[in-house]
Protein backbone atom coordinates (compact mmCIF):
# COMPACT_ATOMS: atom_id res chain seq x y z
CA UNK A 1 44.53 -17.31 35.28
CA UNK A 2 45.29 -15.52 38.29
CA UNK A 3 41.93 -13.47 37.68
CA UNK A 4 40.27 -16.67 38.10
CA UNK A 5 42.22 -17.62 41.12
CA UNK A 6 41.32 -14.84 43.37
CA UNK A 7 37.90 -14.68 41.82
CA UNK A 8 37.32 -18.65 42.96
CA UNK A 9 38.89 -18.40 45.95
CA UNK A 10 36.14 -16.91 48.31
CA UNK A 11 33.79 -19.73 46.79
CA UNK A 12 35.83 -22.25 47.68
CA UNK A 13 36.45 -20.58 51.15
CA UNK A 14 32.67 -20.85 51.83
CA UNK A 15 32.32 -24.20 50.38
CA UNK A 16 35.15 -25.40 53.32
CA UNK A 17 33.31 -23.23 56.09
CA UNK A 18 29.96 -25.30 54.89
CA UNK A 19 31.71 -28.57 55.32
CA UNK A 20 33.45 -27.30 58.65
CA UNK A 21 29.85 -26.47 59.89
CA UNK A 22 28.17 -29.69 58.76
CA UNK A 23 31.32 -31.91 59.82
CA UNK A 24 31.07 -30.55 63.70
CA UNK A 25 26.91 -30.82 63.04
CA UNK A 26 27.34 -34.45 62.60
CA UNK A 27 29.96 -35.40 65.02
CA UNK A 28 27.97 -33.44 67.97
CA UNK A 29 24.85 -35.27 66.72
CA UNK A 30 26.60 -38.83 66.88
CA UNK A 31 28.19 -37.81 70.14
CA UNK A 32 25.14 -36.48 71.77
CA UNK A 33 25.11 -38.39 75.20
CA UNK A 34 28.54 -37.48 75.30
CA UNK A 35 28.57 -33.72 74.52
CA UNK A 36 25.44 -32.76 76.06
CA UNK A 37 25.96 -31.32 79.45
CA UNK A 38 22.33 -32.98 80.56
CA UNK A 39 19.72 -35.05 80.33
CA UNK A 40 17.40 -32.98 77.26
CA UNK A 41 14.63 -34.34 79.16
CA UNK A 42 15.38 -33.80 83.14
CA UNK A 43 12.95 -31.42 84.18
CA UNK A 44 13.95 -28.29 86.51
CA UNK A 45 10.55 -26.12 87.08
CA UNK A 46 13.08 -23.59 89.51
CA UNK A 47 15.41 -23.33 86.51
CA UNK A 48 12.44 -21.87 84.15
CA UNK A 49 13.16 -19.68 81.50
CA UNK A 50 16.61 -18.89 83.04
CA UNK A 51 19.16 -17.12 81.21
CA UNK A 52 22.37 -18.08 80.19
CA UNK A 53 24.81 -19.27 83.63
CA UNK A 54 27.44 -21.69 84.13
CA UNK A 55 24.88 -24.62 84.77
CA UNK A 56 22.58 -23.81 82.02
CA UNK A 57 25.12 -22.30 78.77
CA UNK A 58 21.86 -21.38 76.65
CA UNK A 59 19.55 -20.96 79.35
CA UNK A 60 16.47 -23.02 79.92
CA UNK A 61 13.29 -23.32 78.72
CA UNK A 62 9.49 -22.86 80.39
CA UNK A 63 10.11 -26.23 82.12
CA UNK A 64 13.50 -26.04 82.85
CA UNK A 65 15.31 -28.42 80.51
CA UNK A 66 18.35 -27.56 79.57
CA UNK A 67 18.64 -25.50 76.10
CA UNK A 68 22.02 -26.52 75.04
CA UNK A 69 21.19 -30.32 75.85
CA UNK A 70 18.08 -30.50 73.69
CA UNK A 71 19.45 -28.66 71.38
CA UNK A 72 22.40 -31.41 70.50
CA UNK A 73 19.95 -33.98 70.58
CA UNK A 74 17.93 -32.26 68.61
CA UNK A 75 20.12 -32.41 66.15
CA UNK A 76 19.85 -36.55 65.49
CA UNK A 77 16.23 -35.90 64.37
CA UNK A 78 17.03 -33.00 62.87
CA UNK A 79 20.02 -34.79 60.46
CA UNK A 80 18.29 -37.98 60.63
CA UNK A 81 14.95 -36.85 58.69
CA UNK A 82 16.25 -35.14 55.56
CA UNK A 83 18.96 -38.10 55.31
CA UNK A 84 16.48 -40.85 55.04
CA UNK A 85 14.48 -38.04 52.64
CA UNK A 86 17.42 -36.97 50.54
CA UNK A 87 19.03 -41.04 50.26
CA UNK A 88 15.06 -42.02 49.13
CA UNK A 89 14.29 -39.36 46.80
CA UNK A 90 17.68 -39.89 45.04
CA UNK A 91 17.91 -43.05 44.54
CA UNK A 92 14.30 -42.97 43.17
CA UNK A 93 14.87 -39.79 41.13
CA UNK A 94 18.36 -41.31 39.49
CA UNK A 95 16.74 -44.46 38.76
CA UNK A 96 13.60 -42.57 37.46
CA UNK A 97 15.38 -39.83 35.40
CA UNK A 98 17.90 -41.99 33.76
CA UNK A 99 15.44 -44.49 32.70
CA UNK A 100 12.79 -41.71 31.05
CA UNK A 101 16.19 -40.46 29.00
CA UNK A 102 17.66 -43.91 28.18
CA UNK A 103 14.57 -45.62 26.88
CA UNK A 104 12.74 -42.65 25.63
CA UNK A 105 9.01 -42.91 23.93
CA UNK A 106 6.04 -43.39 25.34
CA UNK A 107 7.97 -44.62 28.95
CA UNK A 108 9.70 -40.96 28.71
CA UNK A 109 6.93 -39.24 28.20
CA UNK A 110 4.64 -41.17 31.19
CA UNK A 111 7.16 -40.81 33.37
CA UNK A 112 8.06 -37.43 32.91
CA UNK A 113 3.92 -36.79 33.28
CA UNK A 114 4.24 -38.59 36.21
CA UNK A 115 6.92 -36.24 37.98
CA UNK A 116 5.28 -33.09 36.65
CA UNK A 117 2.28 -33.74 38.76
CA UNK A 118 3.99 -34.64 41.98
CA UNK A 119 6.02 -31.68 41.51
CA UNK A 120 2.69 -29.02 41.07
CA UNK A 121 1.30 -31.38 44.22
CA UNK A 122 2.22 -29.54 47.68
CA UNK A 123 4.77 -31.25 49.09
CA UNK A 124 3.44 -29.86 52.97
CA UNK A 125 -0.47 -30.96 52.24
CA UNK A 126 1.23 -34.48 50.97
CA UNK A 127 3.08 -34.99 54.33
CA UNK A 128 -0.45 -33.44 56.27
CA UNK A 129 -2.64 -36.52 54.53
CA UNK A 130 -0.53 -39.03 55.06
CA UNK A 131 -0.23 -37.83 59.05
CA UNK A 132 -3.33 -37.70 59.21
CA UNK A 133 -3.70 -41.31 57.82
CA UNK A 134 -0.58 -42.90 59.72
CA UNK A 135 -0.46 -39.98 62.76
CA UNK A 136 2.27 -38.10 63.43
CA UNK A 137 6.05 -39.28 64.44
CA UNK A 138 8.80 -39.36 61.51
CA UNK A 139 7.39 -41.79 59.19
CA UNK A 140 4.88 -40.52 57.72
CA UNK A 141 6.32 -36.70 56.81
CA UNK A 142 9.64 -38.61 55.57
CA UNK A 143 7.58 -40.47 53.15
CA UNK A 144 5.65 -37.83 51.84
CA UNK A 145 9.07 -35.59 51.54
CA UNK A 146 10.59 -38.19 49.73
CA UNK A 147 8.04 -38.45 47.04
CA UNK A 148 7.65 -34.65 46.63
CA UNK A 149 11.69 -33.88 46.34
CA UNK A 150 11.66 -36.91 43.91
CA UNK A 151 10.69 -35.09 40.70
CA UNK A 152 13.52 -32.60 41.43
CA UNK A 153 15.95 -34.70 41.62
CA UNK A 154 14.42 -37.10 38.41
CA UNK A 155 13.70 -34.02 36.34
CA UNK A 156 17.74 -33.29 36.60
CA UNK A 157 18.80 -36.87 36.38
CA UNK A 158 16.44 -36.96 33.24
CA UNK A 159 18.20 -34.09 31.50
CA UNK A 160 21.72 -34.16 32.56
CA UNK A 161 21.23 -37.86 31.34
CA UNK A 162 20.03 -36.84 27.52
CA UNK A 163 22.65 -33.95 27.86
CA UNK A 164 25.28 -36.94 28.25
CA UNK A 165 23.19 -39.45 25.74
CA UNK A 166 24.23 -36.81 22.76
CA UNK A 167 27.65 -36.57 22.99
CA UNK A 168 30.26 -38.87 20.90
CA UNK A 169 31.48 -41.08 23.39
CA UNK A 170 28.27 -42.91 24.16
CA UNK A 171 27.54 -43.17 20.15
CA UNK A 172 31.70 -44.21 20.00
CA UNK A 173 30.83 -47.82 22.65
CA UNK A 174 27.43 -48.35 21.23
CA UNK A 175 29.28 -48.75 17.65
CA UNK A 176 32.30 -50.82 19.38
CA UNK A 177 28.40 -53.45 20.53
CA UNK A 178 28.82 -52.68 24.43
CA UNK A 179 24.96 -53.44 25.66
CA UNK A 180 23.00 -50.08 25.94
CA UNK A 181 22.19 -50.68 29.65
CA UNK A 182 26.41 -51.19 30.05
CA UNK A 183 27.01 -48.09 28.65
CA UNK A 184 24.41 -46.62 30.32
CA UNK A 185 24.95 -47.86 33.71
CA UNK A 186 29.42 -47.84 33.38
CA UNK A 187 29.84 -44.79 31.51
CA UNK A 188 26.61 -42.73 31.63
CA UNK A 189 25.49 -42.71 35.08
CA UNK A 190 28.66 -41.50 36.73
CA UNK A 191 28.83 -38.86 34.61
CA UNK A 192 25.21 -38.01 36.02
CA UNK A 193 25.98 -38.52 39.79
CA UNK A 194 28.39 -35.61 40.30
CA UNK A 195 25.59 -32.78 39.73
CA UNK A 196 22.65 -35.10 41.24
CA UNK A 197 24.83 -35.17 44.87
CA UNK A 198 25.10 -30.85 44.37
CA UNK A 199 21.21 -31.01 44.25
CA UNK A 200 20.69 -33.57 46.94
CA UNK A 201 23.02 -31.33 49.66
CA UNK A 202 20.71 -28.54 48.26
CA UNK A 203 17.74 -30.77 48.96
CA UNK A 204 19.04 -31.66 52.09
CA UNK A 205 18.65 -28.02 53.40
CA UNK A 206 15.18 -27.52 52.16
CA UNK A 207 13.96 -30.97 53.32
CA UNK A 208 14.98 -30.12 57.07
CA UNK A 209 13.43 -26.84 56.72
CA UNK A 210 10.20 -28.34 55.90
CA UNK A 211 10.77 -31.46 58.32
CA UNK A 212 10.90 -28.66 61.34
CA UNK A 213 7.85 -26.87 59.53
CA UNK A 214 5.91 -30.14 59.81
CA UNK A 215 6.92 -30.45 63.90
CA UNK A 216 6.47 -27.19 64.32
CA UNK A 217 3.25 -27.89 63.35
CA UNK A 218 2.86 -31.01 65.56
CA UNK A 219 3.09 -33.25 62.38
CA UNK A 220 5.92 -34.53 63.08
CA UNK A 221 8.74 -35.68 66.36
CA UNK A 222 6.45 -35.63 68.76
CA UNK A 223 7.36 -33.67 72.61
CA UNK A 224 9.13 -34.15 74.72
CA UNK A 225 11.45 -36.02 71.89
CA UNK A 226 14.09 -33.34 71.51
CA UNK A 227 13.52 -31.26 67.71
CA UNK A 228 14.48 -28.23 66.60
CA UNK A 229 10.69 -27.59 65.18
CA UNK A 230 9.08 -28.46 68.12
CA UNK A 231 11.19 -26.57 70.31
CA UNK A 232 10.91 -23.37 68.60
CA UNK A 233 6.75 -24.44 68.86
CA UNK A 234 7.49 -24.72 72.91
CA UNK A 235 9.57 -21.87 72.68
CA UNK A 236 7.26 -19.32 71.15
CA UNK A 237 5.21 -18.79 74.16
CA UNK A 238 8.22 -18.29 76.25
CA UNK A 239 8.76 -14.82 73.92
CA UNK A 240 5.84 -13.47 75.38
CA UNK A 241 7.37 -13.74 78.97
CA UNK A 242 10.42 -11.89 77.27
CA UNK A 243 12.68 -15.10 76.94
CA UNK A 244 14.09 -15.58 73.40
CA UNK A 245 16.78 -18.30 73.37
CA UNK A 246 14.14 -21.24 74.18
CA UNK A 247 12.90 -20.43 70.24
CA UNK A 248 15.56 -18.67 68.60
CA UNK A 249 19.06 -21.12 69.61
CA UNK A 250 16.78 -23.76 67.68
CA UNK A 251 16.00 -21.56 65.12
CA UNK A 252 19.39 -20.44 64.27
CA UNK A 253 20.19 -24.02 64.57
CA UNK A 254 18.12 -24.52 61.43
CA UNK A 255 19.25 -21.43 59.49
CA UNK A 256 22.41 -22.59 60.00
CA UNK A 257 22.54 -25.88 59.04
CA UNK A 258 20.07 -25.15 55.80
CA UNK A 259 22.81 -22.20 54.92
CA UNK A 260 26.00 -24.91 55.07
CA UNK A 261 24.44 -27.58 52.90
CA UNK A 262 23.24 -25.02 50.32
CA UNK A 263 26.58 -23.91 50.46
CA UNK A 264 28.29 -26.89 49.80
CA UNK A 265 25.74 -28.04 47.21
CA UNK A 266 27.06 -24.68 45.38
CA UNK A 267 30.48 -25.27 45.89
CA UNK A 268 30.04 -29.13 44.29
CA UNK A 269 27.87 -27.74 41.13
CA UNK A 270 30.34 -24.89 40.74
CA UNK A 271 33.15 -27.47 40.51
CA UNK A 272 31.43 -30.07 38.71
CA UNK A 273 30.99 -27.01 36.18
CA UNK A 274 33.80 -25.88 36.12
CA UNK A 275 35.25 -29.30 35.01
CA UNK A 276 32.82 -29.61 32.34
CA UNK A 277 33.89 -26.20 31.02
């Protein structure tokens, strides 16, 4: 026992630094107009790829603007994105999973079909189509991530779900005549829910990676709109004129925040396992 104390322990440290991380993340994202020192979008053309000084913390970028300041704000669309992506995709995925497992047949086997081919689909061309159909801003990449993280989550839900659908307890109320879709809906999906939210903080790292991908590309937020992806966009040019923090403070911003919610999402399936063990 105390082998498995000390062997636990610097898991659960990192799962606590994650939520540290992602706690101050979100409270300096609410708090933006508070925190930041400036406007993100006041414009200082003498202040030009400055350095680091007691006006500008993080420097400023090729038109001025303060790093620091677009860099908090930044961090609304940044959070904002893969929340809408991760809530959508799990709720569908759940509902989706648990239904293919529950009813089984032929509604098991279309809708498993069904998730197989969005999953072999690219989830970056989906999000390119659609802004090229709707043009770029939020909407349309958020959409398009939402369908293509679906299957992951569904494709989990499906077999945690008919993991949980063979073991006594569920055969012990069906004989006592509680209603399949009671059992399934009290007793079956809560015992789904625990390892779906380890996979959606997971999620949640990969989906702002790509959302930044997509306005780095000029998919999505559009300039001047503070976002980490389009700032690093703005910022490469500024490495050729041998600045580096107007593209790398929002890059490490990213790395950073993809690193704590994989983190956590670790530290929740490790637990969730470990209580199943």
């Amino acid at each position: 026992m105390t082998f498995h104390r000390r062997y636990r322990l610097p898991a659960d440290r990192m799962t606590v630094a994650g939520v540290a991380v992602l706690a101050v993340l979100v409270t300096v994202a609410i708090l933006a107009p508070v925190v930041a020192p400036h406007d993100p979008l006041a414009i200082d053309f003498p202040a030009a790829l400055s350095g680091p000084s007691a006006d500008h913390l993080l420097g400023a970028d090729q038109s001025g603007r303060d790093i620091l300041s677009r860099l908090i704000h930044g961090a609304r669309a940044g959070l904002l994105g893969p929340l809408l992506v991760v809530t959508l995709s799990t709720a569908a995925g759940t509902l989706l999973g648990v239904l293919a497992a529950w009813t089984g047949g032929v509604l098991d086997a279309v809708l498993s079909r069904a998730m197989d081919f969005v999953f072999a689909f690219p989830a970056l061309l989906l999000a390119i189509t659609l802004v090229a159909m709707f043009g770029p801003g939020l909407t349309a990449p958020v959409v398009a991530m939402s369908i293509a993280y679906t299957p992951y989550v569904g494709r989990l839900a499906r077999g945690v779900a008919l993991r949980e659908m063979s073991r006594p307890y569920i055969h012990a109320y069906r004989v006592q005549g509680w209603s399949g879709w009671v059992i399934c809906l009290k007793h079956l999906v809560p015992n789904v829910v625990p390892l779906i939210l380890a996979q959606s903080a997971i999620n949640f790292g990969y989906a702002l990676m790509d959302l930044a991908a997509l306005s780095f590309l000029g998919f999505g937020t559009q300039p001047p709109v503070p976002d980490w992806g389009a700032m690093i966009n703005e910022g490469a040019s500024a490495l050729l004129q041998g600045a580096m923090l107007p593209a790398l403070a929002p890059g490490a911003a990213v790395v950073i925040t993809v690193v704590a919610f994989s983190v956590v999402g670790e530290g929740i399936a490790d637990r969730v396992s470990g209580r199943e063990r």
